[in-house]
N, C-alpha and C. Protein backbone atom coordinates (compact mmCIF):
# COMPACT_ATOMS: atom_id res chain seq x y z
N UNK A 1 28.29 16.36 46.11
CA UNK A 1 27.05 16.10 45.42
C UNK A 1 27.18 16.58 43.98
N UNK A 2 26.40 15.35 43.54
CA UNK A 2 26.85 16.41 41.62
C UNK A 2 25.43 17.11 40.98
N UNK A 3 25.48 17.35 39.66
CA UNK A 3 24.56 18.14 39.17
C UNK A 3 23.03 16.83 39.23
N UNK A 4 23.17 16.53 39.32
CA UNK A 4 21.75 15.46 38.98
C UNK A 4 21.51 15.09 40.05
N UNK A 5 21.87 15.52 41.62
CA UNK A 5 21.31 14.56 42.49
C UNK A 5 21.04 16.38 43.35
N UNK A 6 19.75 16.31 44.05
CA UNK A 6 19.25 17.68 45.18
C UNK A 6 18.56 16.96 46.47
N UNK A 7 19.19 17.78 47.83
CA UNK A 7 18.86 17.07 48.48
C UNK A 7 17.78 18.16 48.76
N UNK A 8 16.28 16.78 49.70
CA UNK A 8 15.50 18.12 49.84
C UNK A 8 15.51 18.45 51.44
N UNK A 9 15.11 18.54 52.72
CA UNK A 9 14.99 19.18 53.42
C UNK A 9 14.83 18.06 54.55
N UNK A 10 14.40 16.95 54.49
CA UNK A 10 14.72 15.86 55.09
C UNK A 10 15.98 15.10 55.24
N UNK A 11 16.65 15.40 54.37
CA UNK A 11 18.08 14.81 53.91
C UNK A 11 17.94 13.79 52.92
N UNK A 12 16.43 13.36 52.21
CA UNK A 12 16.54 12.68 51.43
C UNK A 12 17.50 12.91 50.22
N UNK A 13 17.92 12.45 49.48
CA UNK A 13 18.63 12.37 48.12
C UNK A 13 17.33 12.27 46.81
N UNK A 14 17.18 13.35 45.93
CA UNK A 14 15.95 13.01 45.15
C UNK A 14 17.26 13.10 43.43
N UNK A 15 16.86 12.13 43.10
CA UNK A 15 17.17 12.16 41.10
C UNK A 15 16.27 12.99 40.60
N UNK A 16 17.33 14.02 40.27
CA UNK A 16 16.59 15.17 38.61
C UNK A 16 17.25 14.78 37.73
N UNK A 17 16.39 14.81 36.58
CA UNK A 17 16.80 14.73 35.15
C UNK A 17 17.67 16.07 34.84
N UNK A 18 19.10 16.34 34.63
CA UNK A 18 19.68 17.63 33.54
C UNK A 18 19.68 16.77 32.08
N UNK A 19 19.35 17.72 31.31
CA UNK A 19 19.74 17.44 30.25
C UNK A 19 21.03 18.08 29.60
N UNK A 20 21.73 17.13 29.02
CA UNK A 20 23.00 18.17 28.77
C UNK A 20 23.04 19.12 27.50
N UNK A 21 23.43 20.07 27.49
CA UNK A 21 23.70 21.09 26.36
C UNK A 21 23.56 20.28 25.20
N UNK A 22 24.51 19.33 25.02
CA UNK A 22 24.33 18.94 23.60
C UNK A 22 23.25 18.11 22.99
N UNK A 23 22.18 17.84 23.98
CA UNK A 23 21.01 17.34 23.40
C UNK A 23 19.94 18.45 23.29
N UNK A 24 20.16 19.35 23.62
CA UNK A 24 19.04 20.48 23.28
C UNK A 24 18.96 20.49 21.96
N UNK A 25 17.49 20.48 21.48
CA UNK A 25 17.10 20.54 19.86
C UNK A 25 16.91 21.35 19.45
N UNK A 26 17.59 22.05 18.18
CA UNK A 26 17.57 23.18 17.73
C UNK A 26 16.23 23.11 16.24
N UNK A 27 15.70 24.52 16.61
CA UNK A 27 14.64 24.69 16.02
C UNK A 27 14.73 24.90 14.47
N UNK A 28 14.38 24.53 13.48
CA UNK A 28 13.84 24.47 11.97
C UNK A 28 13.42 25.58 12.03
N UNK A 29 14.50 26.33 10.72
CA UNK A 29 13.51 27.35 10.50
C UNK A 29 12.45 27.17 9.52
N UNK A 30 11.39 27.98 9.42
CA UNK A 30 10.29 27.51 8.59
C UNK A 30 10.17 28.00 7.55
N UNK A 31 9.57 26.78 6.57
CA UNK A 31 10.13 27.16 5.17
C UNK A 31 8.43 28.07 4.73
N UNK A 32 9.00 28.87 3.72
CA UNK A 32 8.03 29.77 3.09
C UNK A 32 6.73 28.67 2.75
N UNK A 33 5.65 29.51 3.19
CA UNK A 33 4.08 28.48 2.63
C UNK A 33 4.10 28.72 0.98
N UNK A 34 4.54 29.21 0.23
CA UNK A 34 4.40 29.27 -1.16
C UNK A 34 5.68 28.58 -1.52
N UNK A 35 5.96 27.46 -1.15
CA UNK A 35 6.32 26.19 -1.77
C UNK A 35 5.85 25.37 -2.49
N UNK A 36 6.15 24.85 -3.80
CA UNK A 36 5.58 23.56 -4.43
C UNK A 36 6.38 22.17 -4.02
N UNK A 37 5.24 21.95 -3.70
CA UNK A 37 6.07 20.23 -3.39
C UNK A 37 5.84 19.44 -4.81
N UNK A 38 6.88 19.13 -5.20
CA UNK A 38 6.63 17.64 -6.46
C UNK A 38 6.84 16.22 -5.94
N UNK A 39 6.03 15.25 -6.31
CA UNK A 39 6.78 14.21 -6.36
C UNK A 39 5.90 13.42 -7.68
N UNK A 40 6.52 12.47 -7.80
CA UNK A 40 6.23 11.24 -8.43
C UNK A 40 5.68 9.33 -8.66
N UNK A 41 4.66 9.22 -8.91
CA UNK A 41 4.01 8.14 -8.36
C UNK A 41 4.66 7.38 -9.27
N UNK A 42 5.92 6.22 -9.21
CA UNK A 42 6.74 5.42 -10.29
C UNK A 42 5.74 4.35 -10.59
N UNK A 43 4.84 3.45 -9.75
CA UNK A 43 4.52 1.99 -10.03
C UNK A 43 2.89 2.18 -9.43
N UNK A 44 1.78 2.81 -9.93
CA UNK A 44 1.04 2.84 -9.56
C UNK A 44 0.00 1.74 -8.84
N UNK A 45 -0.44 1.54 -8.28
CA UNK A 45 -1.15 0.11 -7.72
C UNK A 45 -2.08 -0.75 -8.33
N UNK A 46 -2.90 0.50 -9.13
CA UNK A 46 -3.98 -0.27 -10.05
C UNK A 46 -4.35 0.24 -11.33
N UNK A 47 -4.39 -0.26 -12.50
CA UNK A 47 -5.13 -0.12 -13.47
C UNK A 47 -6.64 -0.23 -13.74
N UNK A 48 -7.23 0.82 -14.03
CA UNK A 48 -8.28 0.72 -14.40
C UNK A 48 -8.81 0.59 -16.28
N UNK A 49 -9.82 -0.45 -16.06
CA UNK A 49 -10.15 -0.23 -17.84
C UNK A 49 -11.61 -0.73 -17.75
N UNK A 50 -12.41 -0.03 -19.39
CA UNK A 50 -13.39 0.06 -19.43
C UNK A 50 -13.84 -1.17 -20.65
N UNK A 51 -14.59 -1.76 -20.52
CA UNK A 51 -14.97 -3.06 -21.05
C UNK A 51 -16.14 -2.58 -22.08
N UNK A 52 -16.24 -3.63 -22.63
CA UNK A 52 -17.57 -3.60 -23.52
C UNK A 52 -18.41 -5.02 -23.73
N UNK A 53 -19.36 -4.96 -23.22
CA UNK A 53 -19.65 -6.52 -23.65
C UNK A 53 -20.78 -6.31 -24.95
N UNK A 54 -20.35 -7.37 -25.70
CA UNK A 54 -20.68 -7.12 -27.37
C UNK A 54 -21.57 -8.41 -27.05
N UNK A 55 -22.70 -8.42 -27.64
CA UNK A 55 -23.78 -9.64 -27.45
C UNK A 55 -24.59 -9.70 -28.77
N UNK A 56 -25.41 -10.38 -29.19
CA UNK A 56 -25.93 -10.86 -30.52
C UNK A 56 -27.59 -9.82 -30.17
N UNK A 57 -27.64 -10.42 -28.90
CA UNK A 57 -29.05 -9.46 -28.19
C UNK A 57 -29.36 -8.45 -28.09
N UNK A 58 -29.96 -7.34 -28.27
CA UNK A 58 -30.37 -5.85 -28.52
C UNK A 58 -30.61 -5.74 -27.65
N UNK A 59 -31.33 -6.43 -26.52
CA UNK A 59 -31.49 -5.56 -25.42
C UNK A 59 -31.62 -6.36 -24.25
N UNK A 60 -30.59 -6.66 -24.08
CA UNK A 60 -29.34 -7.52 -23.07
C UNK A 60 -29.27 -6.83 -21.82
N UNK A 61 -29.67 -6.53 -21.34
CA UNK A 61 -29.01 -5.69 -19.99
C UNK A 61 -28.05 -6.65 -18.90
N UNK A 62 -26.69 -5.79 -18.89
CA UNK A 62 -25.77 -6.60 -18.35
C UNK A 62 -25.73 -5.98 -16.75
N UNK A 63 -25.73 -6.83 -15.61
CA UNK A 63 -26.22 -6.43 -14.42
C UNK A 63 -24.30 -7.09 -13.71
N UNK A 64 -24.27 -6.66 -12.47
CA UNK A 64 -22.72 -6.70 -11.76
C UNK A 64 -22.45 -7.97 -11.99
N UNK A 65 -23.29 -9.20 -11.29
CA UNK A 65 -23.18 -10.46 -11.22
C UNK A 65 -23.03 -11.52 -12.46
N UNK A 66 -23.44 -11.05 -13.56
CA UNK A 66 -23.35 -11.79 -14.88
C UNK A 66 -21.95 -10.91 -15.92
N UNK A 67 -21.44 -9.92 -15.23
CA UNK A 67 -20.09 -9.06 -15.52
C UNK A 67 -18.97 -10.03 -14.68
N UNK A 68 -19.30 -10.32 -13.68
CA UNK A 68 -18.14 -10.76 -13.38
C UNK A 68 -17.84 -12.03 -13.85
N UNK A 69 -18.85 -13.03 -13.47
CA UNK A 69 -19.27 -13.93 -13.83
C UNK A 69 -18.58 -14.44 -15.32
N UNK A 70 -18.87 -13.84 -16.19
CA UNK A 70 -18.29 -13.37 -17.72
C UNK A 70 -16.71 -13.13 -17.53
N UNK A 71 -16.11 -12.14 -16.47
CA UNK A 71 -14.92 -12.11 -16.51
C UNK A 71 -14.12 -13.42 -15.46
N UNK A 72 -14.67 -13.71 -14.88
CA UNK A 72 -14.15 -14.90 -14.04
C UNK A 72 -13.73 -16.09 -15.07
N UNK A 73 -14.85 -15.69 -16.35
CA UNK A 73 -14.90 -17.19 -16.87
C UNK A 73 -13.77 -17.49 -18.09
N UNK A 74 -13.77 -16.16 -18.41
CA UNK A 74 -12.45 -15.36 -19.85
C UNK A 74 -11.23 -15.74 -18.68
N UNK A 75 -10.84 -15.60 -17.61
CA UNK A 75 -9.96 -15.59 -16.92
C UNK A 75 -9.70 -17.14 -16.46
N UNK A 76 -10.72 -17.74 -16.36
CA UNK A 76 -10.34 -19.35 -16.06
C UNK A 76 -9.85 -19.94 -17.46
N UNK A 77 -10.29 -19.59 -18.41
CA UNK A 77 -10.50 -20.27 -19.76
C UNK A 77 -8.91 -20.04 -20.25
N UNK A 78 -8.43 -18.25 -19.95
CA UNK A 78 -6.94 -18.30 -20.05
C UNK A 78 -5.69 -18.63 -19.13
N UNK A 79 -6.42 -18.48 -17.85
CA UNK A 79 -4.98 -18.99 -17.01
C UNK A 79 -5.30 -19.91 -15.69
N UNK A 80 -6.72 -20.55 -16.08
CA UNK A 80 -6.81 -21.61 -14.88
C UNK A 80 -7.25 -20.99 -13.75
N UNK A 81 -6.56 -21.81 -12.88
CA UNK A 81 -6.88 -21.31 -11.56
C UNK A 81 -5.95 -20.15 -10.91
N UNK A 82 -4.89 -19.75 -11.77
CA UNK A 82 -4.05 -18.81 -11.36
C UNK A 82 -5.12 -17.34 -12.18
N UNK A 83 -5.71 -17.42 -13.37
CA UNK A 83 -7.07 -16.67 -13.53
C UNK A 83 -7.77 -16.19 -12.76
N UNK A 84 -8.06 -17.16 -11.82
CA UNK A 84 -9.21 -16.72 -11.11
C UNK A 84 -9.22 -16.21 -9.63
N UNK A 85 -8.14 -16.12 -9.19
CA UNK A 85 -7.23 -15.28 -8.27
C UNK A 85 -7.23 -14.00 -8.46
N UNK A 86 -7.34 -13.77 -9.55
CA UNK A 86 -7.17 -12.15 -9.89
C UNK A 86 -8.10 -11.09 -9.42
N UNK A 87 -7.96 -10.50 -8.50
CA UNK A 87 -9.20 -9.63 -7.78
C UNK A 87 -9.51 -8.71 -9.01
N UNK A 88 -10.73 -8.16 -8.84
CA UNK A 88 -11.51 -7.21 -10.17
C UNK A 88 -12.78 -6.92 -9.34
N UNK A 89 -12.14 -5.49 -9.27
CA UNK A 89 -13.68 -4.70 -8.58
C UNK A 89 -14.19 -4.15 -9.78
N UNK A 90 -15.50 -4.09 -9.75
CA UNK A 90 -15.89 -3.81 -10.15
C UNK A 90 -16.10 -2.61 -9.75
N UNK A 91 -16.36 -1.15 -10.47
CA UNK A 91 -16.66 -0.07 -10.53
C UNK A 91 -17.92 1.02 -10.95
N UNK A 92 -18.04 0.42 -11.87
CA UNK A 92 -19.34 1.34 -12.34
C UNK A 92 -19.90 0.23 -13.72
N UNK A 93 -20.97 0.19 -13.86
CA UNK A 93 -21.84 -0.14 -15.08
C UNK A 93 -22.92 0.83 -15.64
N UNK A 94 -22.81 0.92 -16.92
CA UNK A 94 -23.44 1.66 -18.10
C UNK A 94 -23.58 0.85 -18.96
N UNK A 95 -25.09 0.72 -19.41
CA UNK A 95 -25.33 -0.26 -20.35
C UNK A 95 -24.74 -1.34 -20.54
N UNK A 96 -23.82 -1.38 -21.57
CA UNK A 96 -22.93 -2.81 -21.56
C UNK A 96 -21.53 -2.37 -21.64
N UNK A 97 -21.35 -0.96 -21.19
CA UNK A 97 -19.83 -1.05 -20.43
C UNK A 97 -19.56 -1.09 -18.82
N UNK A 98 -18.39 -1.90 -18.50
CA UNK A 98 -17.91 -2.30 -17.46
C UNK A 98 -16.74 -1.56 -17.08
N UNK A 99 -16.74 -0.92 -15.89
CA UNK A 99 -15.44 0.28 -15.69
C UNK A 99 -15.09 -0.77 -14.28
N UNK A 100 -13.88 -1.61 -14.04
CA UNK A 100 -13.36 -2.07 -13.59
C UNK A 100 -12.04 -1.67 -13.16
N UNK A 101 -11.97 -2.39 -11.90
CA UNK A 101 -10.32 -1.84 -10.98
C UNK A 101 -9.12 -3.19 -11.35
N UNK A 102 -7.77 -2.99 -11.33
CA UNK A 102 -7.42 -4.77 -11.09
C UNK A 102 -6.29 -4.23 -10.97
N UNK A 103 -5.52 -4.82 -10.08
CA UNK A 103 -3.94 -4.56 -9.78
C UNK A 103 -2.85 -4.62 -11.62
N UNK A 104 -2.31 -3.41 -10.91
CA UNK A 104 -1.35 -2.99 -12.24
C UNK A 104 -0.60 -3.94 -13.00
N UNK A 105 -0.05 -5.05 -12.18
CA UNK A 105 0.29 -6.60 -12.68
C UNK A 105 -0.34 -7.07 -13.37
N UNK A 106 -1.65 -7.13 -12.75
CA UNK A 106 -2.25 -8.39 -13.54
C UNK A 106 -3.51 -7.58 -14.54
N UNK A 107 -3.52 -5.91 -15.31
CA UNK A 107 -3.82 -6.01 -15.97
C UNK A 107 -3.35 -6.32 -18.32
N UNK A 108 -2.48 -6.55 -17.99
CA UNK A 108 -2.34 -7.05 -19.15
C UNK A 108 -3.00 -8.03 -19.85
N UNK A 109 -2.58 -9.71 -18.91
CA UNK A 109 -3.34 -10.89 -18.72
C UNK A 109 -4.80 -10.18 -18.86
N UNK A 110 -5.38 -9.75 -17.81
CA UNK A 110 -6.79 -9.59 -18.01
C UNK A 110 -7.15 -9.03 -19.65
N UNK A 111 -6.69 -8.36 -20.44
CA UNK A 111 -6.75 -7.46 -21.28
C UNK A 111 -7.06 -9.00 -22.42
N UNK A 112 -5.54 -9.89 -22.19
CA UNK A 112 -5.65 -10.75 -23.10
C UNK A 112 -6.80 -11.72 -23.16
N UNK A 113 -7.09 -11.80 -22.01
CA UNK A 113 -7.84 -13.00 -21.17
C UNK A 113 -9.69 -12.81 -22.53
N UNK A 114 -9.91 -11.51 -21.87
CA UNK A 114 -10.87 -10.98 -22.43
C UNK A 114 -11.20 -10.84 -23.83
N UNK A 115 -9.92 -10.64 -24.49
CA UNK A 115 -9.92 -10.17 -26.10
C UNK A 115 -10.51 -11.13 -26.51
N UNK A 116 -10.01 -12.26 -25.88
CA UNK A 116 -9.61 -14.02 -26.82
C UNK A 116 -11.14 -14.97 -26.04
N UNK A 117 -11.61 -14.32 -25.42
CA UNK A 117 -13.01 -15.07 -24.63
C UNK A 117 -13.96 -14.69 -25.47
N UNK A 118 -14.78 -16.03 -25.72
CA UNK A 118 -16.26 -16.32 -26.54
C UNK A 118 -16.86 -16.56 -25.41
N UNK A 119 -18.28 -16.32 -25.14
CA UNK A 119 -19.48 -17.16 -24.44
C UNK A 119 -20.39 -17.98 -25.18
N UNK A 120 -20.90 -18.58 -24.44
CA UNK A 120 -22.05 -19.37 -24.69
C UNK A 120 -22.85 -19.14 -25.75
N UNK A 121 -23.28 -17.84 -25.78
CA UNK A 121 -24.25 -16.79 -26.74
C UNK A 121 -23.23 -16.32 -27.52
N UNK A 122 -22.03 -16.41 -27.74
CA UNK A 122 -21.69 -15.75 -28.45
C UNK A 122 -21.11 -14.35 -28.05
N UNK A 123 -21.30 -13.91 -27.32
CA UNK A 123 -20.80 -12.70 -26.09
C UNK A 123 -18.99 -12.66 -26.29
N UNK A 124 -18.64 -11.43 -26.19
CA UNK A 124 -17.49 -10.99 -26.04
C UNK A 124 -17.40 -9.82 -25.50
N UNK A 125 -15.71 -9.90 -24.86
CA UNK A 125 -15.41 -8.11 -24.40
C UNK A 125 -14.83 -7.14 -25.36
N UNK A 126 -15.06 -6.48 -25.67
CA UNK A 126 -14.45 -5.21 -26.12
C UNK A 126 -13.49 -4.40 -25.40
N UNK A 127 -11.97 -4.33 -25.20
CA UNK A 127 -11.58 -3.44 -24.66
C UNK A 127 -11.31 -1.70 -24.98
N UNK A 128 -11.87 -0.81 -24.33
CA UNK A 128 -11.96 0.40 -24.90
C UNK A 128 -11.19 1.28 -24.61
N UNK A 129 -10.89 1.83 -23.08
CA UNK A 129 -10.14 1.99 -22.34
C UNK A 129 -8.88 1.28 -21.26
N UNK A 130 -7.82 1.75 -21.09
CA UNK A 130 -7.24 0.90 -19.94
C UNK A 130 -6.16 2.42 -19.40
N UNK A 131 -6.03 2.27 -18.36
CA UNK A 131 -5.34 3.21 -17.59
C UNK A 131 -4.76 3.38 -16.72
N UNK A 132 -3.91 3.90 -16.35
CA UNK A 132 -3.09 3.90 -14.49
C UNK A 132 -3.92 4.63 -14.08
N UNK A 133 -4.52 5.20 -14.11
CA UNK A 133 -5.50 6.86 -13.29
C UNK A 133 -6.71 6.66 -13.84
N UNK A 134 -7.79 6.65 -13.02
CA UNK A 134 -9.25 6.16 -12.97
C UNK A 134 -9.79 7.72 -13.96
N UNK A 135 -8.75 8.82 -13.76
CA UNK A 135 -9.55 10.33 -14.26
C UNK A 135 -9.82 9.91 -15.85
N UNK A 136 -9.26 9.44 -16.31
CA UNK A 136 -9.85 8.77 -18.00
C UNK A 136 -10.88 8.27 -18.16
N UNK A 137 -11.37 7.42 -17.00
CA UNK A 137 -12.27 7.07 -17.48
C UNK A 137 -13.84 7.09 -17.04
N UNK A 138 -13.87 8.64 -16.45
CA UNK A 138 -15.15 9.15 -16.25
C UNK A 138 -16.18 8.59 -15.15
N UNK A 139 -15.66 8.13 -13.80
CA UNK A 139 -16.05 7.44 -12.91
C UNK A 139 -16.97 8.32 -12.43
N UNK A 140 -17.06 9.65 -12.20
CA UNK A 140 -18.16 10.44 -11.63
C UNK A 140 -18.47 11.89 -12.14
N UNK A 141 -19.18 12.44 -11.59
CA UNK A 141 -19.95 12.93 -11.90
C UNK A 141 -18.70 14.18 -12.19
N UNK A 142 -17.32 14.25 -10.93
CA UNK A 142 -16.16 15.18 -10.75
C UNK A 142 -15.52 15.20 -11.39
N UNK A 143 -15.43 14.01 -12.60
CA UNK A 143 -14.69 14.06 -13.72
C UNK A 143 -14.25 15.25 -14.52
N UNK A 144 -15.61 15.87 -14.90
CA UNK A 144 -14.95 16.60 -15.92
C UNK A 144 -14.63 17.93 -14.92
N UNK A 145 -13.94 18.08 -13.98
CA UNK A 145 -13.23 19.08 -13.37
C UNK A 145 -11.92 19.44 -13.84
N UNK A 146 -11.57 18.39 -14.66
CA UNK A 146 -10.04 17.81 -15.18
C UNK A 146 -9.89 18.35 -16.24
N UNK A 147 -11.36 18.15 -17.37
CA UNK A 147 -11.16 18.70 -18.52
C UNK A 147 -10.33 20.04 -18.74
């Protein structure tokens, strides 16, 4: 009879698991808690930037739906229907600035899209901000924790 097979008291034959010596896992020693970990974020996912919409009207109030609306339309006007593909969350509104999200690709295009867009009225964007890291551009209230 070999190591992996026990008979029990009936004469049955029962299978045990041995494990052999050389699969036993040897334990990690543990590293000190006053470690710094670094790393590095190379290609961030999204750019954020802060808009301005410039209007002839004094007291214009620009609401989510007539922001996008506005940027959908700067974005068809420069790249068609490949324009208007371009996801853009919207983020926060203040008066007539627009703090917007858009994948790190495609904010350049947007940047241009916008510069070079007239409306109807006469309306344009202002770009003020643009950023890899949303902490620039004052999204809440936790912001200035950074300062």
């Amino acid at each position: 009879m070999s190591n992996e097979e026990e008979m029990d008291v009936s004469g049955n034959v029962e299978m045990v698991d041995v494990e052999p010596s050389s699969a036993v896992k040897r334990k990690r020693s543990e590293k000190p808690s006053s470690a710094v970990t670094q790393f590095t974020i190379r290609n961030p996912p999204w750019s954020y930037l802060q808009l301005s919409l410039i209007t002839n009207s004094p007291n214009y109030q620009l609401d989510a739906l007539t922001a996008h609306l506005h940027l959908r339309a700067a974005l068809s006007q420069f790249l068609g229907l490949h324009g208007t593909a371009i996801p853009i969350d919207i983020l926060k509104l203040h008066n007539n600035d627009v703090y917007i999200r858009v994948p790190r690709e495609d904010a350049s295009a947007l940047v241009i899209a916008v510069g070079g867009w007239v409306g109807k009225a006469g309306e344009g964007w202002r770009v003020k901000t643009s950023s890899s890291w949303a902490i620039g551009l004052r999204l809440s209230a936790g912001a200035d924790l950074f300062k």
